[in-house]
C-alpha atoms as a PDB file:
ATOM      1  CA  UNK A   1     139.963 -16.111  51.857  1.00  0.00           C
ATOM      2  CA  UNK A   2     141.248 -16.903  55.317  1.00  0.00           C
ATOM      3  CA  UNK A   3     138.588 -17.708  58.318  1.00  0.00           C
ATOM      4  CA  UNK A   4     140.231 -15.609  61.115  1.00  0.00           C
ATOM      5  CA  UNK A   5     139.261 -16.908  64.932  1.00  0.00           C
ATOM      6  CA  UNK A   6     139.941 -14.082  67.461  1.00  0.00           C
ATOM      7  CA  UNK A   7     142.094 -15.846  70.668  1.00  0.00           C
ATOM      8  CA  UNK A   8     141.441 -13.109  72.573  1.00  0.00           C
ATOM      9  CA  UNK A   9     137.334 -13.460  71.948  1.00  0.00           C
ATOM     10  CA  UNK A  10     138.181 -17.106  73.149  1.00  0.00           C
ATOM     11  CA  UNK A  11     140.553 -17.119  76.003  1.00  0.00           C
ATOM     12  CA  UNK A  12     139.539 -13.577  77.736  1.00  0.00           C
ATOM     13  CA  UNK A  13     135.978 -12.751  76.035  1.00  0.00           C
ATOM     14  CA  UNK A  14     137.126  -9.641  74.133  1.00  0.00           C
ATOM     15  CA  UNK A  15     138.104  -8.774  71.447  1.00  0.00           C
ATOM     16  CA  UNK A  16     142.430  -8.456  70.904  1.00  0.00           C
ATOM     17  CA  UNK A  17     143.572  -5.097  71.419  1.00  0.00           C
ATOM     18  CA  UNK A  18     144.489  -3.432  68.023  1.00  0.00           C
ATOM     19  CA  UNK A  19     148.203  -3.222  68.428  1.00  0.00           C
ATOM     20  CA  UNK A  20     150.920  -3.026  66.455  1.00  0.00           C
ATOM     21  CA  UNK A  21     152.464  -6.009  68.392  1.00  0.00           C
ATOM     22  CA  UNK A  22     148.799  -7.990  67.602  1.00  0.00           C
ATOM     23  CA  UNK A  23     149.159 -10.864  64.422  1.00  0.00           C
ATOM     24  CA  UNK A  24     147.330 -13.342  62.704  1.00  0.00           C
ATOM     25  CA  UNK A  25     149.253 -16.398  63.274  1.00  0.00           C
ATOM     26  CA  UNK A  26     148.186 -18.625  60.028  1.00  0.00           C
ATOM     27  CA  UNK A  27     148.688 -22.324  60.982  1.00  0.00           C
ATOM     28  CA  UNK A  28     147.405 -25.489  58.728  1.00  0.00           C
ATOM     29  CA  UNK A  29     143.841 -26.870  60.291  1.00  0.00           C
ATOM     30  CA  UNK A  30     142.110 -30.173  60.066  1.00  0.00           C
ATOM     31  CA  UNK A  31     138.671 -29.658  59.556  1.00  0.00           C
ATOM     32  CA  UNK A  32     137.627 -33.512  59.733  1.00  0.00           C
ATOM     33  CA  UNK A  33     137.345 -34.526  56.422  1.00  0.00           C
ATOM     34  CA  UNK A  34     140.610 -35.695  54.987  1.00  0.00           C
ATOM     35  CA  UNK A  35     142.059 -31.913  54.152  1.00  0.00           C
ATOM     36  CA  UNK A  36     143.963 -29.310  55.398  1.00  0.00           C
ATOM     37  CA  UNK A  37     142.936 -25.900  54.954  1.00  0.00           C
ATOM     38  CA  UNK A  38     144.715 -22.496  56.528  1.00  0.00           C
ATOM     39  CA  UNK A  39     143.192 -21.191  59.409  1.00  0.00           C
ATOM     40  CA  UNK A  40     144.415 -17.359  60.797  1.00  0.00           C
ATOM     41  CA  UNK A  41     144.484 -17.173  64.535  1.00  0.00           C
ATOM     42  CA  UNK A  42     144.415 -13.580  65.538  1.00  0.00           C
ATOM     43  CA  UNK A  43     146.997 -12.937  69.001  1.00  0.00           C
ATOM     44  CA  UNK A  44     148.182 -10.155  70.830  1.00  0.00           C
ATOM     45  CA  UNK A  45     151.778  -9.854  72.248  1.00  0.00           C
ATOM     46  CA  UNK A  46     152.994 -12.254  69.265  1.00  0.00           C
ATOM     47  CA  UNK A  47     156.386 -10.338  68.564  1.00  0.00           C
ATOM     48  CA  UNK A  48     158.879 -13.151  67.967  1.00  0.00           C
ATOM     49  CA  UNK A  49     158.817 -16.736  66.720  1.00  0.00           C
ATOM     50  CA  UNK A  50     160.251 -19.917  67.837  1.00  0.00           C
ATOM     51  CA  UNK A  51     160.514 -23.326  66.028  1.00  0.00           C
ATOM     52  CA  UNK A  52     160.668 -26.113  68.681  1.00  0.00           C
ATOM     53  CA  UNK A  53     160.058 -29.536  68.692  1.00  0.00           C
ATOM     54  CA  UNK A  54     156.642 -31.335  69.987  1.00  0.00           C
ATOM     55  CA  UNK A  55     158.727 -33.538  72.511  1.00  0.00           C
ATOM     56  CA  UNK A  56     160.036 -29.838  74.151  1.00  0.00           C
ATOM     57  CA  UNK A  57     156.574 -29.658  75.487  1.00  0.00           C
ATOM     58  CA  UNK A  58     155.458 -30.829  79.015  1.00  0.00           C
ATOM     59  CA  UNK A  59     152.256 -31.253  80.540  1.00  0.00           C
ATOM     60  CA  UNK A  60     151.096 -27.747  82.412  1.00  0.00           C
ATOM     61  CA  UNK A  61     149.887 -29.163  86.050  1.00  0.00           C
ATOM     62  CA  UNK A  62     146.983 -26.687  85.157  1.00  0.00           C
ATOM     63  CA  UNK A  63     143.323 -27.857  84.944  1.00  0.00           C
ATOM     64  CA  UNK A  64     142.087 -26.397  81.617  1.00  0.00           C
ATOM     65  CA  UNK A  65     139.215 -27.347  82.242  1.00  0.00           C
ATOM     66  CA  UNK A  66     136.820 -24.625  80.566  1.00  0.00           C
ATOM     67  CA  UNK A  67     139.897 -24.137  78.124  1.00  0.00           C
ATOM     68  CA  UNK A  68     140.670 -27.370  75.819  1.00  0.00           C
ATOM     69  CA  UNK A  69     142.218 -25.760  72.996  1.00  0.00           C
ATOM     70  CA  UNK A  70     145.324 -25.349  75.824  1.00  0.00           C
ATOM     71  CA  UNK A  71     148.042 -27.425  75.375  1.00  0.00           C
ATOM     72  CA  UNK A  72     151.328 -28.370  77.126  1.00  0.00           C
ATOM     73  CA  UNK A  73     154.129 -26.064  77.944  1.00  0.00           C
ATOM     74  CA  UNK A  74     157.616 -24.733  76.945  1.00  0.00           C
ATOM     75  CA  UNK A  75     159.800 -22.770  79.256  1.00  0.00           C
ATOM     76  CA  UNK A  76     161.844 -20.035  77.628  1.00  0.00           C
ATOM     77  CA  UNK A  77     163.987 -17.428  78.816  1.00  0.00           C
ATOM     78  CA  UNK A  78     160.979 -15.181  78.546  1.00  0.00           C
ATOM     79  CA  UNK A  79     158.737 -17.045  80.439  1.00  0.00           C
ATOM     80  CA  UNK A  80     155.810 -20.287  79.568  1.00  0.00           C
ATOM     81  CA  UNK A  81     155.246 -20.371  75.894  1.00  0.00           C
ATOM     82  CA  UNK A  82     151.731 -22.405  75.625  1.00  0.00           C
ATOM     83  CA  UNK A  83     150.918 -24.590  72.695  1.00  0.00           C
ATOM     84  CA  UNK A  84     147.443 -24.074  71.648  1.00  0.00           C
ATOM     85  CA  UNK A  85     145.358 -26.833  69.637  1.00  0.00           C
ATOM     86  CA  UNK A  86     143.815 -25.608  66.717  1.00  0.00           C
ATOM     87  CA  UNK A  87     141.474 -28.658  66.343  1.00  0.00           C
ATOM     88  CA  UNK A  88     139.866 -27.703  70.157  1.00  0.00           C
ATOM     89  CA  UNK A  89     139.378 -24.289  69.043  1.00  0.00           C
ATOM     90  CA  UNK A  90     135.837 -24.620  66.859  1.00  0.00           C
ATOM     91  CA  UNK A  91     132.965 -26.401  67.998  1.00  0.00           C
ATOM     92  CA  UNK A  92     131.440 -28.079  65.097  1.00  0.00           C
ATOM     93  CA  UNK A  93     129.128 -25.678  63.849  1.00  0.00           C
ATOM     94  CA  UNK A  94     131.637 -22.966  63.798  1.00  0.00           C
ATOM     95  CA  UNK A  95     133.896 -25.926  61.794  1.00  0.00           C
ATOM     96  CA  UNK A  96     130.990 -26.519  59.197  1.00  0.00           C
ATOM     97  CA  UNK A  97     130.304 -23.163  58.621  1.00  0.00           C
ATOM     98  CA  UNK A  98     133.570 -21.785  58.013  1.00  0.00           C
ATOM     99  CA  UNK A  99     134.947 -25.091  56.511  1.00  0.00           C
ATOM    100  CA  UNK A 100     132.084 -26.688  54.509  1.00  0.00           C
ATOM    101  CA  UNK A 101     133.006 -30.528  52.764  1.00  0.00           C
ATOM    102  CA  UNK A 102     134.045 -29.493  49.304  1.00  0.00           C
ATOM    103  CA  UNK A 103     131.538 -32.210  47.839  1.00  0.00           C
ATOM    104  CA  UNK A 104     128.659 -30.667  50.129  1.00  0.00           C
ATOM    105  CA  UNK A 105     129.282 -26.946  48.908  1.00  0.00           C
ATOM    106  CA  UNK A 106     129.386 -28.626  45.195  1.00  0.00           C
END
């Protein structure tokens, strides 16, 4: 099993739109305690994929203030592709509930 976080529950507070163009993005999290364990991040809108290097990034000039998980920017063709920060995303009860230490849950 898969611990799915809604973005759009996150960013806009409701839920994503059930679309055929809406995906769970599965990217590798850090929980905090030395292992990596798959995380699904439901989006909306996610319709293509692009590999790109960290370094492509730049800083946004935006105040994220309420919004940590937001990272630095790409521009594309289409537009401002945002890298978000899966290890801003779950405030640490959220973290220990859906990723309990594996010698804690023994």
């Amino acid at each position: 099993a898969v611990p799915v976080i809604d973005l759009g529950t996150v960013a806009l507070g409701r839920r994503a739109a059930d679309r055929l163009s809406t995906r769970i993005l599965l990217v590798r999290y850090d929980p905090g305690h030395g292992e990596r364990r798959w995380l699904g991040l439901m989006a909306e809108h996610a319709t293509a994929t692009l590999r790109c290097a960290a370094a492509d990034f730049r800083p946004s000039q935006v105040d994220n203030g309420g919004a940590p998980y937001l990272g630095p920017v790409l521009a594309d063709a289409p537009g401002l592709i945002q890298r978000i920060d899966p290890a801003a995303l779950l405030g640490e009860d959220l973290r220990a509930l859906l990723f309990p230490r594996q010698d804690a849950a023994a």
